[in-house]
C-alpha atoms as a PDB file:
ATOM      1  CA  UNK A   1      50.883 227.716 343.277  1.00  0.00           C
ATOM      2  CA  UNK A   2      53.034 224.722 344.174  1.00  0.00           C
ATOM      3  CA  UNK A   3      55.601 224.812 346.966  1.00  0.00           C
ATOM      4  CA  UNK A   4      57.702 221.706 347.588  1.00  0.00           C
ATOM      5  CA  UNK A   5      59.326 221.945 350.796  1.00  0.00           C
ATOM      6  CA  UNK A   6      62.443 219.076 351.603  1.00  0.00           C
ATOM      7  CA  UNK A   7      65.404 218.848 353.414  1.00  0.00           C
ATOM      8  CA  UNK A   8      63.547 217.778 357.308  1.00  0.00           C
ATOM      9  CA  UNK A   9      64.868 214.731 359.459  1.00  0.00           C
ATOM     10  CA  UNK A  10      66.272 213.799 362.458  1.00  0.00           C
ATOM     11  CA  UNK A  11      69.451 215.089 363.330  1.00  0.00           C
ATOM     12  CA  UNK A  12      70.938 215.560 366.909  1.00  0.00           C
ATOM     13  CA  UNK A  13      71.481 218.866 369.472  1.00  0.00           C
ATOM     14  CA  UNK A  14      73.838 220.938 367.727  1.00  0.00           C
ATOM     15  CA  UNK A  15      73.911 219.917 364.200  1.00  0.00           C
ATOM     16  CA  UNK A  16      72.660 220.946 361.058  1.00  0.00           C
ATOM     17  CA  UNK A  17      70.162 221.034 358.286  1.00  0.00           C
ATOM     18  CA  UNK A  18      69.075 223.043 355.054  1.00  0.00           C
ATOM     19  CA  UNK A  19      66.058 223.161 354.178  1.00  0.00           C
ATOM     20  CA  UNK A  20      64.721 224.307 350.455  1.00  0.00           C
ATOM     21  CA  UNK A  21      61.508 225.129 349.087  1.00  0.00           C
ATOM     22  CA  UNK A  22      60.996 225.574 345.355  1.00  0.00           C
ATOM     23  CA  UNK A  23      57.981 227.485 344.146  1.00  0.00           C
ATOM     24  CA  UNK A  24      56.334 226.900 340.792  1.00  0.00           C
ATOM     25  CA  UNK A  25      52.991 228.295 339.562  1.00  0.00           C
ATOM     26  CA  UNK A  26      54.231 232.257 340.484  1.00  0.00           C
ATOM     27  CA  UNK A  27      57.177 235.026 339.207  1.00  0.00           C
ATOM     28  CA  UNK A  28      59.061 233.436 342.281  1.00  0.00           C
ATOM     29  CA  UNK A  29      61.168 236.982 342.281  1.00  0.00           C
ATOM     30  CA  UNK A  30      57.621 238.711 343.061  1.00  0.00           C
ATOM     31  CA  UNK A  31      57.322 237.227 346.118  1.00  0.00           C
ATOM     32  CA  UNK A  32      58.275 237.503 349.863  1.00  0.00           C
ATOM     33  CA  UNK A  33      59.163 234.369 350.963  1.00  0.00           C
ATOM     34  CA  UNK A  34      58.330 233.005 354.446  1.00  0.00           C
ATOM     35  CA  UNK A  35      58.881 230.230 356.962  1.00  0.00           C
ATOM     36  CA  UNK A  36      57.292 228.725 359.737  1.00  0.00           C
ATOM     37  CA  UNK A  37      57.301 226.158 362.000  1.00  0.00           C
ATOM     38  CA  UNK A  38      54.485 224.249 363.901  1.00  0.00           C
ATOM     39  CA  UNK A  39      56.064 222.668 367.055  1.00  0.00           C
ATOM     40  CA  UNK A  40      53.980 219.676 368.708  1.00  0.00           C
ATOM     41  CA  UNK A  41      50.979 220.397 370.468  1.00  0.00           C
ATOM     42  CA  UNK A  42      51.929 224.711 369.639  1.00  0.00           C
ATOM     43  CA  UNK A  43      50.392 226.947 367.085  1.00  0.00           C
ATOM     44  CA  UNK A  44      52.433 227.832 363.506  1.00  0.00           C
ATOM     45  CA  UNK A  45      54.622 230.738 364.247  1.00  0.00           C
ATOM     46  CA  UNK A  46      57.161 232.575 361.680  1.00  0.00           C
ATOM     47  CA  UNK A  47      60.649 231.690 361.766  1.00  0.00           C
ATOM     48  CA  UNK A  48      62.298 234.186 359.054  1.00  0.00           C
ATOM     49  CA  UNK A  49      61.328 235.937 355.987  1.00  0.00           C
ATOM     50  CA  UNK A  50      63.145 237.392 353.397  1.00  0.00           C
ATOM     51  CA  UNK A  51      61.848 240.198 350.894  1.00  0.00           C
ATOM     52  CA  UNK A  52      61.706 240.060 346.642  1.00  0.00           C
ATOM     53  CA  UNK A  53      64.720 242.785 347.309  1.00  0.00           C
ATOM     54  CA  UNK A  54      66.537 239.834 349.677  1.00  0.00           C
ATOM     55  CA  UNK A  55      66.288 241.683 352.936  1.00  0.00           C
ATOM     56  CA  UNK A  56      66.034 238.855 355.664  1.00  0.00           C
ATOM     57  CA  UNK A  57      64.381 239.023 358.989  1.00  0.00           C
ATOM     58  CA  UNK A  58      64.140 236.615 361.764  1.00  0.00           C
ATOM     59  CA  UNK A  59      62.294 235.248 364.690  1.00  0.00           C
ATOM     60  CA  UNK A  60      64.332 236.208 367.987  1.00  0.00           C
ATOM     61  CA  UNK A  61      64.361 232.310 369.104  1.00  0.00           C
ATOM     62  CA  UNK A  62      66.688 231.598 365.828  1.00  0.00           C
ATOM     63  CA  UNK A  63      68.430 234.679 365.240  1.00  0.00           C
ATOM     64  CA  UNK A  64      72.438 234.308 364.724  1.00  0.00           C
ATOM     65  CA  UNK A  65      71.507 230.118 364.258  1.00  0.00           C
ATOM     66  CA  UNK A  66      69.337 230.325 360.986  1.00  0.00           C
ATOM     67  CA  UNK A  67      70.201 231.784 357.618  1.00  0.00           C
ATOM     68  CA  UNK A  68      67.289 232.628 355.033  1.00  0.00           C
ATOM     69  CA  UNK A  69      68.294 233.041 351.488  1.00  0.00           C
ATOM     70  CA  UNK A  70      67.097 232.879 348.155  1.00  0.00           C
ATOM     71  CA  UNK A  71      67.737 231.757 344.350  1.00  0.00           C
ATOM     72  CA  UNK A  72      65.264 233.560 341.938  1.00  0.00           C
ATOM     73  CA  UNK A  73      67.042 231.385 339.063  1.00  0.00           C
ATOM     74  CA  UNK A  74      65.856 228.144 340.499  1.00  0.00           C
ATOM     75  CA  UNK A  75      62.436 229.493 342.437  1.00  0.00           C
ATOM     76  CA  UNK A  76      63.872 228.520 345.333  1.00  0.00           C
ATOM     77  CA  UNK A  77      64.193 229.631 349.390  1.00  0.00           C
ATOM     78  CA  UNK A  78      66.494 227.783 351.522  1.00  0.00           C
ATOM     79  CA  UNK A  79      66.632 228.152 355.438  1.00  0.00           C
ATOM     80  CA  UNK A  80      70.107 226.968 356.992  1.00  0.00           C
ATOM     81  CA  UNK A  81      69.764 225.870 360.245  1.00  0.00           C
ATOM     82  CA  UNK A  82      72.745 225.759 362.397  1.00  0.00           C
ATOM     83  CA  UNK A  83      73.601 225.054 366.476  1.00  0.00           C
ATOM     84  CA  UNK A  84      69.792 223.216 365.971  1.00  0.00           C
ATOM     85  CA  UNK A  85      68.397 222.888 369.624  1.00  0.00           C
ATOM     86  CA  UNK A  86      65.402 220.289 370.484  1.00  0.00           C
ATOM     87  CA  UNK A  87      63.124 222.967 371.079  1.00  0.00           C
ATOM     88  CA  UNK A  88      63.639 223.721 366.919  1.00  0.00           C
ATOM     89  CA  UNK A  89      61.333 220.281 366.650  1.00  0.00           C
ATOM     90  CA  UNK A  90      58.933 221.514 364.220  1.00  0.00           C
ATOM     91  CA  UNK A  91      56.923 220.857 361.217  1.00  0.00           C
ATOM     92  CA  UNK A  92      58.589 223.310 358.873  1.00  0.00           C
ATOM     93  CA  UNK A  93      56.048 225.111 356.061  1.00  0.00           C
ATOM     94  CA  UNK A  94      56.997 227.591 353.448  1.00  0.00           C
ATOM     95  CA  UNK A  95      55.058 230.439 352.078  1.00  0.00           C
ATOM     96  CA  UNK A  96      55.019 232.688 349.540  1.00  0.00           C
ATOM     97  CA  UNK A  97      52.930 235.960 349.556  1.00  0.00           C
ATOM     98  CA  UNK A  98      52.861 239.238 347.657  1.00  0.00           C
ATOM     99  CA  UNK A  99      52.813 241.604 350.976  1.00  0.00           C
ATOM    100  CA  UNK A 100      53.355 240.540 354.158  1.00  0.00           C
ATOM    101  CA  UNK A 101      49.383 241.684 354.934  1.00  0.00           C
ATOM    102  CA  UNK A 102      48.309 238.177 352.785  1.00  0.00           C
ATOM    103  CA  UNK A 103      48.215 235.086 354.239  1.00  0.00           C
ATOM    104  CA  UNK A 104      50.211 233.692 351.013  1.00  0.00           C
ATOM    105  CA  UNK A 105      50.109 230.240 349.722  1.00  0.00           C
ATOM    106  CA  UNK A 106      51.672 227.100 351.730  1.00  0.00           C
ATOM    107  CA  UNK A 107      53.427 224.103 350.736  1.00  0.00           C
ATOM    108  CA  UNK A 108      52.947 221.010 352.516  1.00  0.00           C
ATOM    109  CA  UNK A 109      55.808 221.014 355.510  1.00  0.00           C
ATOM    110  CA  UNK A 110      58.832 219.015 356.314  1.00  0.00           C
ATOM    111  CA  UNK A 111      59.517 217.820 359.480  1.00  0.00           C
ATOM    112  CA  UNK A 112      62.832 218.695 361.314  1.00  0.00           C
ATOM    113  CA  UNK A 113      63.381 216.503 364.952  1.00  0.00           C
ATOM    114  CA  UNK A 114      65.955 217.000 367.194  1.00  0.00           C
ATOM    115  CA  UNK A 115      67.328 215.168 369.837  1.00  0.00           C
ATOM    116  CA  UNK A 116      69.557 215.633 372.731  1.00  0.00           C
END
């Protein structure tokens, strides 16, 4: 399992990124598809998921700011990340698992910084 996460930099209080993470190495469409974050000095914690059927879910601290999605023609899982807040500062990691119960596969993390 491969996951290639991109999209992190440094961008400033209240703008925006997109991250993406394409999967290779699974049925990408068999898969719920996860992200996290790893703030400085703080333990990994889950941002949002979404389910093979597409049903999203997210972490109170970025609900109505973040949008999961998914492309199952590319093997891909996006994150848009709006109204970004310096507290968002974060290593970001994907993950892909077959039931939420797994602890799934990781890719390698992008880092998102932001300043105010």
């Amino acid at each position: 399992v491969q996951l290639q996460a991109s999209g992190g930099r440094s961008v400033q209080a209240g703008g925006s990124l997109r991250l993406s993470c394409a999967a290779s190495g699974i049925i990408f469409r068999n898969y719920i598809m996860v992200w996290y974050r790893q703030p400085p000095g703080q333990e990994r914690e889950l941002v949002a998921s979404i389910t093979t059927g597409g049903s999203p879910n997210y972490a109170d601290s970025v609900k109505g700011r973040f949008r999961i999605s998914r492309d199952n023609a590319v093997n891909t899982v996006y994150l848009q990340m709006n109204s970004l807040k310096p507290e968002d500062t974060a290593i970001y990691y994907c993950n892909a698992k077959r039931t939420f119960r797994l602890p799934g596969d990781w890719g390698q993390g992008t880092q998102v910084t932001v300043s105010s």
